[in-house]
Protein backbone atom coordinates (compact mmCIF):
# COMPACT_ATOMS: atom_id res chain seq x y z
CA UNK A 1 -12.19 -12.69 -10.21
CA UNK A 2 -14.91 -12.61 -7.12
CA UNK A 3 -16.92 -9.66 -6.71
CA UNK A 4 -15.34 -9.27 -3.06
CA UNK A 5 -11.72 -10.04 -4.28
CA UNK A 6 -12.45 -7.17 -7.17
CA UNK A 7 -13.41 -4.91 -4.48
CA UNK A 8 -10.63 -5.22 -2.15
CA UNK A 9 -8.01 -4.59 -5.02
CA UNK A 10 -9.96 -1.53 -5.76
CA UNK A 11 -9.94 -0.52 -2.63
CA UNK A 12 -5.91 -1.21 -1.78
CA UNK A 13 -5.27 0.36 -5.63
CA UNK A 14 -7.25 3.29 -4.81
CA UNK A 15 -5.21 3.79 -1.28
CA UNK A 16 -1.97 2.73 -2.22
CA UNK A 17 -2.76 5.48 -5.56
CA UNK A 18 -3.55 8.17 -2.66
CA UNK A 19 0.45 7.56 -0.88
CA UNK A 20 1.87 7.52 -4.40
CA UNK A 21 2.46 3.71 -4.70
CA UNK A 22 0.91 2.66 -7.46
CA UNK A 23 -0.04 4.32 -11.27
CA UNK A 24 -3.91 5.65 -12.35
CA UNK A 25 -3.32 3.24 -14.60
CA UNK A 26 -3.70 0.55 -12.01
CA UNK A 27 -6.73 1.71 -10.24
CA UNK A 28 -8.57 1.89 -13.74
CA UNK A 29 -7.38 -1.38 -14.23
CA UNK A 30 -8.84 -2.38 -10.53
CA UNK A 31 -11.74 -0.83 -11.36
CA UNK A 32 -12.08 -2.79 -14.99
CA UNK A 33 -11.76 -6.34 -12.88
CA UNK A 34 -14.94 -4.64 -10.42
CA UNK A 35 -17.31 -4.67 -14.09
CA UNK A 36 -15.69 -8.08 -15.36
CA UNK A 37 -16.66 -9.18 -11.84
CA UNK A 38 -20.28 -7.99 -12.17
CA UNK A 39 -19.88 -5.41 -9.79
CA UNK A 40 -21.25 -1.90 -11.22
CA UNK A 41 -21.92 1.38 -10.94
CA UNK A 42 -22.42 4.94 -13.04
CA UNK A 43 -19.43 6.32 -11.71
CA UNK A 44 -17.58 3.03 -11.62
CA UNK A 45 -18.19 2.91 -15.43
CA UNK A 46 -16.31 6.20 -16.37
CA UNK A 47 -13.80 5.22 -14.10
CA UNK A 48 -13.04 1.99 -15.78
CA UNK A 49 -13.12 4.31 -19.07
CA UNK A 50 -10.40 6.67 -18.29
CA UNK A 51 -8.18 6.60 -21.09
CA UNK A 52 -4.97 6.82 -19.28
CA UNK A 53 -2.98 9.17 -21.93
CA UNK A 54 -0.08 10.22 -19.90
CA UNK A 55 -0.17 13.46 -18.19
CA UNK A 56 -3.86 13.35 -17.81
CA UNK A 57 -5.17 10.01 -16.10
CA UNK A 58 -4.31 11.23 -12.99
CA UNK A 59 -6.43 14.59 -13.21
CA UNK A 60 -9.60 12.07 -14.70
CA UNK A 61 -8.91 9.94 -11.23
CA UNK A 62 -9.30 12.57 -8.75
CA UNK A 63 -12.41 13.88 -10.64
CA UNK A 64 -14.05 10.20 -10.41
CA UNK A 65 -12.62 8.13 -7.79
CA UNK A 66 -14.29 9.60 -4.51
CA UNK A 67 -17.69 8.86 -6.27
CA UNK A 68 -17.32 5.34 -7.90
CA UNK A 69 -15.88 4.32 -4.26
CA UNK A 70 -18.77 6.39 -2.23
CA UNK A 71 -21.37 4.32 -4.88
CA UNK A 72 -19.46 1.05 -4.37
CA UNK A 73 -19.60 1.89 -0.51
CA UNK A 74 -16.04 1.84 -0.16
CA UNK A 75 -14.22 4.26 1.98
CA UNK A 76 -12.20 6.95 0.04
CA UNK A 77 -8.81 8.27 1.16
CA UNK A 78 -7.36 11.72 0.03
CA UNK A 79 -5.21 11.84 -2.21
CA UNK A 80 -1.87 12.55 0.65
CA UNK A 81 -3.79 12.56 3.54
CA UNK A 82 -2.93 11.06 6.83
CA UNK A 83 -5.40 8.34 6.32
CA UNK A 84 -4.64 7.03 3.04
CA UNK A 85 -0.89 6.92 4.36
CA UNK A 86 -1.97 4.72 7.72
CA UNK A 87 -4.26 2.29 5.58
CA UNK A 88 -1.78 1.44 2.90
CA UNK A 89 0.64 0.73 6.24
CA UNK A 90 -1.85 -1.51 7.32
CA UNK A 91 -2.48 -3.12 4.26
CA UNK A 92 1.34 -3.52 3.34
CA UNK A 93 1.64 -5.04 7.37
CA UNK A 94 -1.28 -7.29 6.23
CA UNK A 95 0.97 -8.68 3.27
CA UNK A 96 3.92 -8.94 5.23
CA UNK A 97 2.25 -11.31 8.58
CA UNK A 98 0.12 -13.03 5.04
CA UNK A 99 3.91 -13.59 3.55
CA UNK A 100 3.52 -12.11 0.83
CA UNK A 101 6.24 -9.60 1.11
CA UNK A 102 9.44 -9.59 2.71
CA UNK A 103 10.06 -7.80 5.96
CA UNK A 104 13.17 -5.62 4.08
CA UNK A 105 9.84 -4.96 1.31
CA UNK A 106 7.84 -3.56 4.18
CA UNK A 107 10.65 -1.24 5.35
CA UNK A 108 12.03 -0.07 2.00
CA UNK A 109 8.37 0.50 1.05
CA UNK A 110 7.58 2.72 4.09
CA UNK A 111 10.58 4.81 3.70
CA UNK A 112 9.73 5.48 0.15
CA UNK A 113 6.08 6.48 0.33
CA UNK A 114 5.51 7.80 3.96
CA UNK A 115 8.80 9.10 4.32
CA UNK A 116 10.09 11.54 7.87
CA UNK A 117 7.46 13.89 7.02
CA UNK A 118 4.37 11.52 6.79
CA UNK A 119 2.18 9.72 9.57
CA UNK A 120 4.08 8.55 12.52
CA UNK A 121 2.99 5.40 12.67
CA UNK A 122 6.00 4.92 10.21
CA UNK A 123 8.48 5.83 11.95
CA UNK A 124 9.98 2.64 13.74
CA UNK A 125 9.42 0.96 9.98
CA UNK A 126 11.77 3.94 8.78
CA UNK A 127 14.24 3.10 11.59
CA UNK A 128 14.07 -0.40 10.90
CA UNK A 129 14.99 0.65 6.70
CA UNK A 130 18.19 2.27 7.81
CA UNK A 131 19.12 -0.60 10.23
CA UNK A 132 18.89 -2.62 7.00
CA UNK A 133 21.15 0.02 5.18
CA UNK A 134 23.24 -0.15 8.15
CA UNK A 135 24.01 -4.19 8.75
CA UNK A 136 24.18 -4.11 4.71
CA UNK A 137 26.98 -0.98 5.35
CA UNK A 138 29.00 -3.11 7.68
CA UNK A 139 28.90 -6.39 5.08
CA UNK A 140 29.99 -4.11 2.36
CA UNK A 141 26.73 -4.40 0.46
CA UNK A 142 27.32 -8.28 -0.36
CA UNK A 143 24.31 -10.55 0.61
CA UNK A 144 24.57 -12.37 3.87
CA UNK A 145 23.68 -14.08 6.23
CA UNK A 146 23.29 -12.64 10.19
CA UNK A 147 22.02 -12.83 13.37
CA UNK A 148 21.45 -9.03 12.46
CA UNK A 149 19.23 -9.20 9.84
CA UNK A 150 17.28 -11.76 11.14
CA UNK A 151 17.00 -9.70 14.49
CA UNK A 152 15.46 -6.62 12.55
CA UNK A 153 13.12 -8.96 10.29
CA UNK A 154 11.48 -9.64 13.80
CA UNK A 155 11.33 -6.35 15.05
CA UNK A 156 9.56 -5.54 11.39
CA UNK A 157 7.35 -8.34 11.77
CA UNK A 158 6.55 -7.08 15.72
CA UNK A 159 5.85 -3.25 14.33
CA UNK A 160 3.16 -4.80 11.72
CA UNK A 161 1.71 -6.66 14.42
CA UNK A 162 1.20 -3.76 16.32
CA UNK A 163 0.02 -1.69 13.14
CA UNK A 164 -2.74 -4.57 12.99
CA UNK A 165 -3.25 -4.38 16.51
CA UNK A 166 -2.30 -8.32 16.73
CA UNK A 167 -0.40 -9.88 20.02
CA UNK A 168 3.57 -9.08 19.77
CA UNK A 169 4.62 -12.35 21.20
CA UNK A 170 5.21 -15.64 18.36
């Protein structure tokens, strides 16, 4: 893995961590690929060593994280904050215009982690999840085809561009 590449999946772990989204377990294993990758630090070095015994990895990744990304010069995110919640949107609309993900992925995703009660930049991506539930309501749950669906993947694939900050129009 390039140093950069290492980086950047340290840095989306330790975000997508901060929402909820991912396990400790995966940010010490982000953090692992940094030190295979060359890349070090003091702090990045415990954090690659946090045993993750369940119940307790968690508690060792607050206590190290801020610092091995501060020494890396990475930007840190509390853990539930507003920001961590608007970067991993970003970052998920990144994925989705780089086809990686699915529009439905996006939506689902966004409902799940941000929820009602987090950042409002959300909220049409949580509107967009029920319309989903709803078209998939009205075809009694069996997978189809429609004008529908493919009328709410573009207005998901409109809301990331405007999360990015990208053109609307095709």
């Amino acid at each position: 893995m390039v140093g950069q590449d290492a980086l950047a999946r340290l840095q989306d772990a330790a975000v997508f961590w901060s929402v909820g989204s991912v396990t400790a377990d995966q940010v010490i294993d982000a953090a692992c690929d940094c030190l295979t990758a060359g890349i070090d630090s003091p702090t990045l070095q415990i954090l690659a060593g946090i045993s993750p015994v369940k119940g307790e990895e968690n508690d060792e990744l607050r206590r190290w994280l801020e610092g091995a990304m501060s020494e890396l010069s990475l930007v840190y995110y509390g853990e539930g904050s507003r920001e961590s919640e608007e970067e991993a949107l970003r970052i998920m609309a990144r994925r989705l215009l780089a086809q990686t993900i699915a529009p439905r992925d996006l939506t689902s995703w966004a409902y799940r982690f941000i929820s009602h009660d987090g950042t409002p930049l959300a909220a049409e991506l949580i509107a967009l999840d029920n319309a989903y539930d709803l078209v998939a309501a009205i075809h009694d749950w069996q997978p189809h085809t429609s004008t529908a669906t493919r009328d709410i993947d573009a207005g998901v694939v409109g809301e990331a561009r405007r999360l990015l900050g990208h053109p609307t129009t095709a």
